[in-house]
C-alpha atoms as a PDB file:
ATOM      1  CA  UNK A   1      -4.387   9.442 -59.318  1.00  0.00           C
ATOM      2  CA  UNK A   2      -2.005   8.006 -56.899  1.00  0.00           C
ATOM      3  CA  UNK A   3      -4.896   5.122 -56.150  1.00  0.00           C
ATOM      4  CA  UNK A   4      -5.245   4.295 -59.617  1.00  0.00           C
ATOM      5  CA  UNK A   5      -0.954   3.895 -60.123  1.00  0.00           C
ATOM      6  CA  UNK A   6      -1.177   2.240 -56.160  1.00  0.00           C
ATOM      7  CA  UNK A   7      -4.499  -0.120 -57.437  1.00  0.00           C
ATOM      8  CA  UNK A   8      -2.256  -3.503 -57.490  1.00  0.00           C
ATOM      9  CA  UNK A   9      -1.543  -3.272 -53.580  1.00  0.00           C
ATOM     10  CA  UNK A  10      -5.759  -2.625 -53.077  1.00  0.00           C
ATOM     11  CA  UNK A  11      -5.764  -5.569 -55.146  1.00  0.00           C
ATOM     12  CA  UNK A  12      -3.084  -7.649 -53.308  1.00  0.00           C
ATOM     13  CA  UNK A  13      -4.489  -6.655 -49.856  1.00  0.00           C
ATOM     14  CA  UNK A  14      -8.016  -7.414 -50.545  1.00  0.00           C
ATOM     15  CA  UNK A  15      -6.458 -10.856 -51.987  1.00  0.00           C
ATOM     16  CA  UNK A  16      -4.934 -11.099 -49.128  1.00  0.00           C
ATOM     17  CA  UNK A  17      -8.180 -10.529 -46.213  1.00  0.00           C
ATOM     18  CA  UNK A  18      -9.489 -13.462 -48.615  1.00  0.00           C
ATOM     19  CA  UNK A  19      -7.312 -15.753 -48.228  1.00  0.00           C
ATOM     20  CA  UNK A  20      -6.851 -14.932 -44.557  1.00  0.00           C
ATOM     21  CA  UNK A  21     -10.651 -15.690 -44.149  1.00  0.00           C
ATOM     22  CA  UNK A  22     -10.416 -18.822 -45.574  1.00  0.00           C
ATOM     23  CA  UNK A  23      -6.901 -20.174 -44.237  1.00  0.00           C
ATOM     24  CA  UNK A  24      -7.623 -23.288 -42.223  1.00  0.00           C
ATOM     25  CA  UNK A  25     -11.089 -23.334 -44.448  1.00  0.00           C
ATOM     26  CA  UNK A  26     -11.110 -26.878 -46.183  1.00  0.00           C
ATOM     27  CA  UNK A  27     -12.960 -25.396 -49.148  1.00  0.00           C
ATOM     28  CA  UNK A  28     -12.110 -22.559 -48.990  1.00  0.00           C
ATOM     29  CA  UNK A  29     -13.713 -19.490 -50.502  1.00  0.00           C
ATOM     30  CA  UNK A  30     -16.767 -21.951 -51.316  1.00  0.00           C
ATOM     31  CA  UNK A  31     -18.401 -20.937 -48.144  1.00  0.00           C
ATOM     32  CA  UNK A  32     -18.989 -17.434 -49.479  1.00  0.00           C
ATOM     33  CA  UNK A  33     -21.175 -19.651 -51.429  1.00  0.00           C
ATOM     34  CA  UNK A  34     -22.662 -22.222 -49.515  1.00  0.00           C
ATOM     35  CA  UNK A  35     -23.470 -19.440 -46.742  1.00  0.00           C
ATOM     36  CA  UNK A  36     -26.168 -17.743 -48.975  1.00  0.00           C
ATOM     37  CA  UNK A  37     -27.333 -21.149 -50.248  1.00  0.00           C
ATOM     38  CA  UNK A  38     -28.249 -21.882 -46.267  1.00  0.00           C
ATOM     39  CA  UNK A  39     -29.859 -18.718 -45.688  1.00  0.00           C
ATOM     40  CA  UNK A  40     -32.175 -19.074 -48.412  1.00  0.00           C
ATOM     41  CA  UNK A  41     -32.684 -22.825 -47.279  1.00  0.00           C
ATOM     42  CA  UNK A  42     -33.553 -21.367 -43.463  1.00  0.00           C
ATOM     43  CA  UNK A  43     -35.160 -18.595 -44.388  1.00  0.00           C
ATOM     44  CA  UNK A  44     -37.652 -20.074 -46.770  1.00  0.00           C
ATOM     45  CA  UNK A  45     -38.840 -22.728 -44.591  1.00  0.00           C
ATOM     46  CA  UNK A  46     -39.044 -20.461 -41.595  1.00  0.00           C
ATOM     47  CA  UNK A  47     -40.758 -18.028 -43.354  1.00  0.00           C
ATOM     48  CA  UNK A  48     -43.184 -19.357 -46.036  1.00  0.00           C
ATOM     49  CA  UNK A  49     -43.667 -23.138 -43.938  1.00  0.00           C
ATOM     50  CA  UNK A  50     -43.392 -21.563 -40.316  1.00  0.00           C
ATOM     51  CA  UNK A  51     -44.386 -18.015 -39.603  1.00  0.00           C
ATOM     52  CA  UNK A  52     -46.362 -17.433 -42.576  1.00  0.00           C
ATOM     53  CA  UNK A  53     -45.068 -13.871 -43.459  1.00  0.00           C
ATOM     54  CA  UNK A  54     -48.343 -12.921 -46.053  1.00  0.00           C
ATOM     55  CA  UNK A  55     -46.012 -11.813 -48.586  1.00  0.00           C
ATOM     56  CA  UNK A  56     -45.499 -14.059 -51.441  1.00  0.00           C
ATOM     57  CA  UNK A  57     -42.140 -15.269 -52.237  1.00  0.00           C
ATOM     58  CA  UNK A  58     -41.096 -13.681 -48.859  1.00  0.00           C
ATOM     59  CA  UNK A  59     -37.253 -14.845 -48.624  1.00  0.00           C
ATOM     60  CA  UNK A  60     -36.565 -13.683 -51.619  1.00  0.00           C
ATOM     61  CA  UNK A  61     -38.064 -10.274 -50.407  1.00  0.00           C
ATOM     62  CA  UNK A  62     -35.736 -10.491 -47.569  1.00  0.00           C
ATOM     63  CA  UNK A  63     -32.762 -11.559 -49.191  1.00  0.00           C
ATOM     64  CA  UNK A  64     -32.788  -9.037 -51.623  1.00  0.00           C
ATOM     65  CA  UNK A  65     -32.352  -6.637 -49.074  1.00  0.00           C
ATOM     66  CA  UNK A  66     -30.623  -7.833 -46.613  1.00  0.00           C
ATOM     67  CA  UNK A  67     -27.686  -8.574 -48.603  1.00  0.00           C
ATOM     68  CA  UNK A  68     -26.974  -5.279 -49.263  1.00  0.00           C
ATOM     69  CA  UNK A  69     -27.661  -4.515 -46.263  1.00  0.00           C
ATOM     70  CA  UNK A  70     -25.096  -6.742 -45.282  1.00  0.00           C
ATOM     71  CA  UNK A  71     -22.499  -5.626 -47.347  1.00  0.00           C
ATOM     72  CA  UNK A  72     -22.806  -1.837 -46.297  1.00  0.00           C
ATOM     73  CA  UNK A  73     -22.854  -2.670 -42.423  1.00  0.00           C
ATOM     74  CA  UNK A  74     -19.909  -5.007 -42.875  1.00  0.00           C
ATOM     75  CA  UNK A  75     -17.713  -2.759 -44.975  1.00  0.00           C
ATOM     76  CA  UNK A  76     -18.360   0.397 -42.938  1.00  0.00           C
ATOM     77  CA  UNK A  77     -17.743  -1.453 -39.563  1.00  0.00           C
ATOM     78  CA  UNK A  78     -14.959  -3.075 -40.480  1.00  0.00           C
ATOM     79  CA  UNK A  79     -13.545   0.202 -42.308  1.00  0.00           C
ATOM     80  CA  UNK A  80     -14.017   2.433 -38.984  1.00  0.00           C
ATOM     81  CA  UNK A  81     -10.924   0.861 -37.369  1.00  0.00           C
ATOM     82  CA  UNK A  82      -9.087   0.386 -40.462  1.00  0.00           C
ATOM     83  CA  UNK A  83      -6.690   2.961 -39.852  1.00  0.00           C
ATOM     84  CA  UNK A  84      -5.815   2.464 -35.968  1.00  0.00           C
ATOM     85  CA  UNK A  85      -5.524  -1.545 -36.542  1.00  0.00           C
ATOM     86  CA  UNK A  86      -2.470  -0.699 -39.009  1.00  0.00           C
ATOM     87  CA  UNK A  87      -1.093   2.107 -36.838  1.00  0.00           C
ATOM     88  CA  UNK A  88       1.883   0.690 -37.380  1.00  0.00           C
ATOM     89  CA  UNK A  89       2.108  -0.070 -41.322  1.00  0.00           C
ATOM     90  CA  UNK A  90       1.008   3.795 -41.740  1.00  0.00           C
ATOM     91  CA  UNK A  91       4.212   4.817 -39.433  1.00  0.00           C
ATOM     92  CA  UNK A  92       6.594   2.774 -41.508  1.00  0.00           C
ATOM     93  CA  UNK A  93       4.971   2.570 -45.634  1.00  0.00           C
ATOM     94  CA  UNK A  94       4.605   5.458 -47.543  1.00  0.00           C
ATOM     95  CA  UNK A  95       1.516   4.469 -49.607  1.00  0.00           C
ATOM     96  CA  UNK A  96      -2.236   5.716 -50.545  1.00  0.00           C
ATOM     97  CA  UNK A  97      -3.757   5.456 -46.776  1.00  0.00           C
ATOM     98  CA  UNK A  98      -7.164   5.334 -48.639  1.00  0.00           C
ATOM     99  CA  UNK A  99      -6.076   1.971 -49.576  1.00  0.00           C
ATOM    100  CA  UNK A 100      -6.664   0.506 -45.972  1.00  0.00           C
ATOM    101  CA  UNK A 101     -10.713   1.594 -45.386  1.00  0.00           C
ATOM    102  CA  UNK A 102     -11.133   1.118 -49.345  1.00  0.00           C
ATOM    103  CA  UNK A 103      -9.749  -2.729 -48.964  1.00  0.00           C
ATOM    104  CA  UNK A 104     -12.068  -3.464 -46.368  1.00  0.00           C
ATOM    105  CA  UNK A 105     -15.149  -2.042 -49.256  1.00  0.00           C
ATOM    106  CA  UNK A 106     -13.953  -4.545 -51.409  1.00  0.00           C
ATOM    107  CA  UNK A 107     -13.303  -7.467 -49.774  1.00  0.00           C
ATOM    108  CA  UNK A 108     -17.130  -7.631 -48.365  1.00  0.00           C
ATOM    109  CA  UNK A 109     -17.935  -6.477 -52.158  1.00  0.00           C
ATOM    110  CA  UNK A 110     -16.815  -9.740 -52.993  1.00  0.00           C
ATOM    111  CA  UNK A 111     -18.277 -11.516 -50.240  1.00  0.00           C
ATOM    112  CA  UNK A 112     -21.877  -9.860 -51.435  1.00  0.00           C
ATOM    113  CA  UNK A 113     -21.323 -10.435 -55.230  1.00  0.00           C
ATOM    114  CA  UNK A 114     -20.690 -14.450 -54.093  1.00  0.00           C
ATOM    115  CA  UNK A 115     -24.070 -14.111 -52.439  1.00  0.00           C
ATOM    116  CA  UNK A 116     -25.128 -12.920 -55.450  1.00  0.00           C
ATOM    117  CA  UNK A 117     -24.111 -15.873 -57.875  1.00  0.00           C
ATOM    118  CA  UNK A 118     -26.845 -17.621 -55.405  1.00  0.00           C
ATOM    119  CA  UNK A 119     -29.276 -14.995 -55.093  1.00  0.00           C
ATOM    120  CA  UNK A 120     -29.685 -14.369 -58.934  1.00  0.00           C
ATOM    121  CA  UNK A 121     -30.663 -17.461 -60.390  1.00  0.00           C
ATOM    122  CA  UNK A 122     -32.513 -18.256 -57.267  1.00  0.00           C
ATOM    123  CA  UNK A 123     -34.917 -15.765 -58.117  1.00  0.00           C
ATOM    124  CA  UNK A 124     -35.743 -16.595 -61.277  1.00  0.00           C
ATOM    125  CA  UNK A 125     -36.591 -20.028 -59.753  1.00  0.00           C
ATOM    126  CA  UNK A 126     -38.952 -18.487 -56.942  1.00  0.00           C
ATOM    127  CA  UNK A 127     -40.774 -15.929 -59.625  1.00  0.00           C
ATOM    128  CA  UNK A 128     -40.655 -18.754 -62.300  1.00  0.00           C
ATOM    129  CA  UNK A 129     -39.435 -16.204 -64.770  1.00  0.00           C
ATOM    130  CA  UNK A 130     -36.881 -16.080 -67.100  1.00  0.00           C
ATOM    131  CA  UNK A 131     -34.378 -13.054 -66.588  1.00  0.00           C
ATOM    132  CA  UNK A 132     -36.058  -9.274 -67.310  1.00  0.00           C
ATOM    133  CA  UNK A 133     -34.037  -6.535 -69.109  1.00  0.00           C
ATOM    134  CA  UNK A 134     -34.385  -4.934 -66.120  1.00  0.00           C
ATOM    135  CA  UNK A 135     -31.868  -6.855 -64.721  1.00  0.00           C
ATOM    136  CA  UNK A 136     -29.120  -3.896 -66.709  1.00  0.00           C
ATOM    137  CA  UNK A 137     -29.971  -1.483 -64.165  1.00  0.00           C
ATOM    138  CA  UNK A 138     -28.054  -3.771 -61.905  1.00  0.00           C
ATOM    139  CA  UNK A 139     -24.692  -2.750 -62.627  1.00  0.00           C
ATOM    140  CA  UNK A 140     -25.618   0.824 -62.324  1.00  0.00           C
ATOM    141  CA  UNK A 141     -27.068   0.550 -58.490  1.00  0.00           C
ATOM    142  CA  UNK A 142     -23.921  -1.740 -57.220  1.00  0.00           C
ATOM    143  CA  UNK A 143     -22.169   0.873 -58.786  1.00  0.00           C
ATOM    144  CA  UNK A 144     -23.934   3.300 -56.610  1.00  0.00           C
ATOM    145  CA  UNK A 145     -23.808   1.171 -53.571  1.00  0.00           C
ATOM    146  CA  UNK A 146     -19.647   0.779 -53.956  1.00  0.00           C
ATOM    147  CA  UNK A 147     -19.433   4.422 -54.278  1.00  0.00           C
ATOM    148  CA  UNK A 148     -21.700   5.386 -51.238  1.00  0.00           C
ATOM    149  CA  UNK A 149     -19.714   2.695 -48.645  1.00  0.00           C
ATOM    150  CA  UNK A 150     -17.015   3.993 -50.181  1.00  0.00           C
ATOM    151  CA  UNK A 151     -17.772   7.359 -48.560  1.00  0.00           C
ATOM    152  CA  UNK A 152     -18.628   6.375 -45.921  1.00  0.00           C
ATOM    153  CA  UNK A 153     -16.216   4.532 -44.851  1.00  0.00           C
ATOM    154  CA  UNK A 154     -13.743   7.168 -45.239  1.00  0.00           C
ATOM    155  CA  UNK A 155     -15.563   9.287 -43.308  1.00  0.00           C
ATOM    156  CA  UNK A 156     -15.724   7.153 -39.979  1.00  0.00           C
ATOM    157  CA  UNK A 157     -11.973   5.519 -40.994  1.00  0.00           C
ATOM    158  CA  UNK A 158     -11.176   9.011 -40.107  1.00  0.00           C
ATOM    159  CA  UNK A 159     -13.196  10.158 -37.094  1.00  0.00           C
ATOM    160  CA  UNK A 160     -12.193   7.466 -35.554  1.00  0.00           C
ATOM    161  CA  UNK A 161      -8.742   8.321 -35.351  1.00  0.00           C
ATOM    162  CA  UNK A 162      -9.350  11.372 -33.147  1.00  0.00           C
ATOM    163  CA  UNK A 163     -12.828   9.887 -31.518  1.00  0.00           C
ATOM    164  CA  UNK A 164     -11.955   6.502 -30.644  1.00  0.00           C
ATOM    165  CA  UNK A 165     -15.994   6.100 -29.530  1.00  0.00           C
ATOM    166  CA  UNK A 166     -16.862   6.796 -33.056  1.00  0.00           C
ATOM    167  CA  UNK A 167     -16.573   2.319 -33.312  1.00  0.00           C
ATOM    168  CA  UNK A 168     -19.508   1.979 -30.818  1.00  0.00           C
ATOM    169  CA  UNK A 169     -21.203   5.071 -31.990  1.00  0.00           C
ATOM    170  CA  UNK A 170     -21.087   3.232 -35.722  1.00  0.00           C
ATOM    171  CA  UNK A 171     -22.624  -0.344 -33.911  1.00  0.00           C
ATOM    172  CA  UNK A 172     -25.302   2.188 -32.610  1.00  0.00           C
ATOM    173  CA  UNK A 173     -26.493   3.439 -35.782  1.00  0.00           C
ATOM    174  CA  UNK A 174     -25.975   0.330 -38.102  1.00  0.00           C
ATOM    175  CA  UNK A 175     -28.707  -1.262 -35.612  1.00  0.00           C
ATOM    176  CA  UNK A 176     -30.721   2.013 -36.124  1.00  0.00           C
ATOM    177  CA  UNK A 177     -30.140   2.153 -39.768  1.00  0.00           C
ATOM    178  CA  UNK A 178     -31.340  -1.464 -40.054  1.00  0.00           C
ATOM    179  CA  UNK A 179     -34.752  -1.061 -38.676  1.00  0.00           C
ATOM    180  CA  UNK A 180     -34.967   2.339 -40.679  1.00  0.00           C
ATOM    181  CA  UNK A 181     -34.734   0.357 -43.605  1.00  0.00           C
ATOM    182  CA  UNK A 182     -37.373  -1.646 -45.598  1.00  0.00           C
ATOM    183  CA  UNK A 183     -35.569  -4.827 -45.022  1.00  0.00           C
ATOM    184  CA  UNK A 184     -37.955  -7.105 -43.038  1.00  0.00           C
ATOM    185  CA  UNK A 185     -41.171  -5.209 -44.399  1.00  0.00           C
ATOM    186  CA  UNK A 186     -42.491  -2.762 -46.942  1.00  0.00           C
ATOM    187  CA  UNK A 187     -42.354   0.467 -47.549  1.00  0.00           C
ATOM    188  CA  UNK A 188     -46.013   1.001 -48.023  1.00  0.00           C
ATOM    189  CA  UNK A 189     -46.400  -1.008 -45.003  1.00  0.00           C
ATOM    190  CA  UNK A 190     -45.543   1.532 -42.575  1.00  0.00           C
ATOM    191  CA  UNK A 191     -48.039   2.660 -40.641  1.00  0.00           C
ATOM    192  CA  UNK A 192     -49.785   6.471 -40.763  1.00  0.00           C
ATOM    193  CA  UNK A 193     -49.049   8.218 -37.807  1.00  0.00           C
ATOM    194  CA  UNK A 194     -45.051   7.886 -38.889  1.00  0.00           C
ATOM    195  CA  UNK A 195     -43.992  10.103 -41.336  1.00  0.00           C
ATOM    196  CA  UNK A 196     -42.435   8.150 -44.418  1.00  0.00           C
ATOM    197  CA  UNK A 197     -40.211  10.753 -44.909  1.00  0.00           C
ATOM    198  CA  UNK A 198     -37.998   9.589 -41.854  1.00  0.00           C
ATOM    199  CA  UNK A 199     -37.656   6.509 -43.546  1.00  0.00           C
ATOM    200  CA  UNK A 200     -36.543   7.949 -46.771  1.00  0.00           C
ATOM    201  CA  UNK A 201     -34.157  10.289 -44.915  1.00  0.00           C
ATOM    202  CA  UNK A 202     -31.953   6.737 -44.428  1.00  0.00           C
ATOM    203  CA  UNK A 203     -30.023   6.152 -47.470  1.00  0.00           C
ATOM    204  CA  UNK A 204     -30.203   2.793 -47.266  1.00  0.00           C
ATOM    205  CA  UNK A 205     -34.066   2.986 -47.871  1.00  0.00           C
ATOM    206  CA  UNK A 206     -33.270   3.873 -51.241  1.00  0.00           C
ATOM    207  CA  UNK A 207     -30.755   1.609 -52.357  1.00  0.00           C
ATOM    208  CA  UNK A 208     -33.127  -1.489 -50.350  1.00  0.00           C
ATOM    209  CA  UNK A 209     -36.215  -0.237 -52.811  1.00  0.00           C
ATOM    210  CA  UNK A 210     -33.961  -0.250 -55.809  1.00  0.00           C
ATOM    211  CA  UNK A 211     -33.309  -4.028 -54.989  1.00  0.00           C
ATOM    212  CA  UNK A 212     -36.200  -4.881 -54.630  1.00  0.00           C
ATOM    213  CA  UNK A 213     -37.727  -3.914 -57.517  1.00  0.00           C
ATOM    214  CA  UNK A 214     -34.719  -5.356 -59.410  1.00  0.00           C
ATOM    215  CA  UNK A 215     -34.676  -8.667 -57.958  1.00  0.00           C
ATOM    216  CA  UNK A 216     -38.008  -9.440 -55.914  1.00  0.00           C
ATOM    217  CA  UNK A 217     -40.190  -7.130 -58.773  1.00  0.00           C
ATOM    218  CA  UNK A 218     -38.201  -7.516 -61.484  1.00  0.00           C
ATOM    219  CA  UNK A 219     -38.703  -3.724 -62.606  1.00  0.00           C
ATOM    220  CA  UNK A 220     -36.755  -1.256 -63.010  1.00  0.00           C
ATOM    221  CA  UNK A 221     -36.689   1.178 -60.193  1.00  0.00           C
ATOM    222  CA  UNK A 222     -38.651   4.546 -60.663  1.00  0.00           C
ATOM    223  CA  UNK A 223     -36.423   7.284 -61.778  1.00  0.00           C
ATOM    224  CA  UNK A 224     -37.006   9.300 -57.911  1.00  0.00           C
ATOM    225  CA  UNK A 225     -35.877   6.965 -56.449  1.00  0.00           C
ATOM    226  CA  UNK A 226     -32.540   6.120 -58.590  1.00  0.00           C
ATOM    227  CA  UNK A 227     -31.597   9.668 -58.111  1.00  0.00           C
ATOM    228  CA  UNK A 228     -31.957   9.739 -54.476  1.00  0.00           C
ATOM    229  CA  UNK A 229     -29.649   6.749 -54.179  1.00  0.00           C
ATOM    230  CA  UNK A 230     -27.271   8.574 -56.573  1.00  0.00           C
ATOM    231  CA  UNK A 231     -27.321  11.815 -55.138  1.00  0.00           C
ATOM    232  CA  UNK A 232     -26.275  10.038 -51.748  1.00  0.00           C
ATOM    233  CA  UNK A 233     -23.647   8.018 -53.381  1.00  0.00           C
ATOM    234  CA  UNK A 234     -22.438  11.028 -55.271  1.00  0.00           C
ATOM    235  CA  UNK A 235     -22.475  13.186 -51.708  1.00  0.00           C
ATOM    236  CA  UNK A 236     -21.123  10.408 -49.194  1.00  0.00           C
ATOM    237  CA  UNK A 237     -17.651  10.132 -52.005  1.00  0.00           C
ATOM    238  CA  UNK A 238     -17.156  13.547 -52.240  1.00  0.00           C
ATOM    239  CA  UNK A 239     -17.312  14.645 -47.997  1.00  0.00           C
ATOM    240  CA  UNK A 240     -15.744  11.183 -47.632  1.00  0.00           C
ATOM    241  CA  UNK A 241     -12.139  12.211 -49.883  1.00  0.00           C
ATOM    242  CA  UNK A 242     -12.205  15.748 -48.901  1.00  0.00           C
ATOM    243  CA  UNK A 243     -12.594  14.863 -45.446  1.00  0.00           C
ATOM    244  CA  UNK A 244      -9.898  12.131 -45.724  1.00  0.00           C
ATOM    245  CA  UNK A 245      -7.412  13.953 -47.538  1.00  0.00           C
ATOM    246  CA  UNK A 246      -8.050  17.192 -44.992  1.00  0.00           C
ATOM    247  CA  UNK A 247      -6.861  14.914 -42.103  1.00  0.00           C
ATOM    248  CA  UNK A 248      -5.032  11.835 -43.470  1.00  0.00           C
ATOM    249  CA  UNK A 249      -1.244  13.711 -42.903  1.00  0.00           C
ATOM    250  CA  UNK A 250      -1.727  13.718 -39.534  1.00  0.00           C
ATOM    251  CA  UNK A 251      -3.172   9.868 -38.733  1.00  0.00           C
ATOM    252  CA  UNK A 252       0.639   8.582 -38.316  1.00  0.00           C
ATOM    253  CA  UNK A 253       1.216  10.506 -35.263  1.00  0.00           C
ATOM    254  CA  UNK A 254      -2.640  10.664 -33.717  1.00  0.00           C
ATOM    255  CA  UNK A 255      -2.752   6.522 -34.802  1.00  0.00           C
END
């Protein structure tokens, strides 16, 4: 409750990391757009003129899993610090301390859903199709998504505090994580002597599948797999506030 009567400062601090990343910036937040625009541009000529990937439509393949990607690694990166770098707001404000990893969530939220006002229509252009109903599933699995960075980043906002290693631990596993994940190549792509159920153990496999077959399919994901990115989502929230909320009295004197 006391987020929801504190939800004009998460507002005015995300606000804020926005217009800090854009301050000498001549156009400003425009770059959140014209940054996706040049990835697809790379990415499709080195990947369907250059190195010939095999898979048809293969940056859009990528893309729709790597910016995900990208906003989960960002957010939870940026959110393990969040509560050291502001040692000193925490010793002098009384507010919400959930507000500081929860800020960092949405600020690369918006940076993905700018990516997205490229991404979309983009692959309607590379499929040559006109947008599929499945496309109301959407909602739902960013929905998902926010919640499980969410957790999270609660979760490593606080063990850092009393494990200060936890930041290059995080680096560690993100690079892990990444090549865990069906990002670069497919699922059913991986080869027999690995178990596939290592892969699905990441929770990121899950949300990279449902993606997929949103954007680069354009179906709707199969109901297994929906659930298994829910039940994560639903998990990482609810360890992430009880954990926070155990240990968040005592960050202004361990900070």
């Amino acid at each position: 409750m006391s987020l929801l009567r504190y939800r004009n400062l998460l507002k005015h601090t995300v606000l804020v990391d926005i217009k800090l990343k854009y301050r000498y910036s001549s156009v400003g937040f425009l770059w959140s757009l014209m940054n996706p625009v040049l990835m697809l541009a790379v990415y499709t000529f080195a990947f369907d003129f250059i190195l010939k990937s095999g898979i048809k439509n293969y940056t859009l393949f990528l893309l729709a899993g790597m910016l995900p990607w990208n906003f989960f690694s960002l957010a939870v990166q940026g959110a393990t610090t969040s509560i050291i770098d502001n040692a000193g707001l925490i010793k002098k404000q009384v507010f919400p301390l959930e507000i500081l990893p929860l800020a960092t969530v949405f600020f690369n939220l918006f940076l993905f859903l700018m990516a997205l006002i490229v991404l979309l229509p983009a692959s309607f252009v590379f499929l040559g199709e006109s947008p599929s109903l499945c496309l109301l599933v959407f909602p739902l699995l960013l929905l998902l998504q926010i919640i499980f960075t969410a957790g999270i980043s609660l979760i490593v906002s606080t063990a850092t505090v009393y494990f200060r290693d936890v930041r290059h631990l995080v680096e560690v596993v993100m690079m892990m994580m990444f090549w865990m994940t069906p990002i670069i190549y497919r699922v059913d792509t991986i080869p027999k002597p690995y178990d596939k159920l290592i892969f699905y153990l990441n929770p990121m496999t899950s949300f990279s599948l449902c993606y997929q077959s949103v954007i680069f399919s354009q179906t709707v994901p199969d109901s297994k797999t929906q659930l298994t990115a829910g039940a994560y989502a639903v998990t990482a929230l609810a360890i992430g506030m009880l954990v926070f909320r155990k240990y968040k009295h005592s960050f202004a004197e361990i900070a």
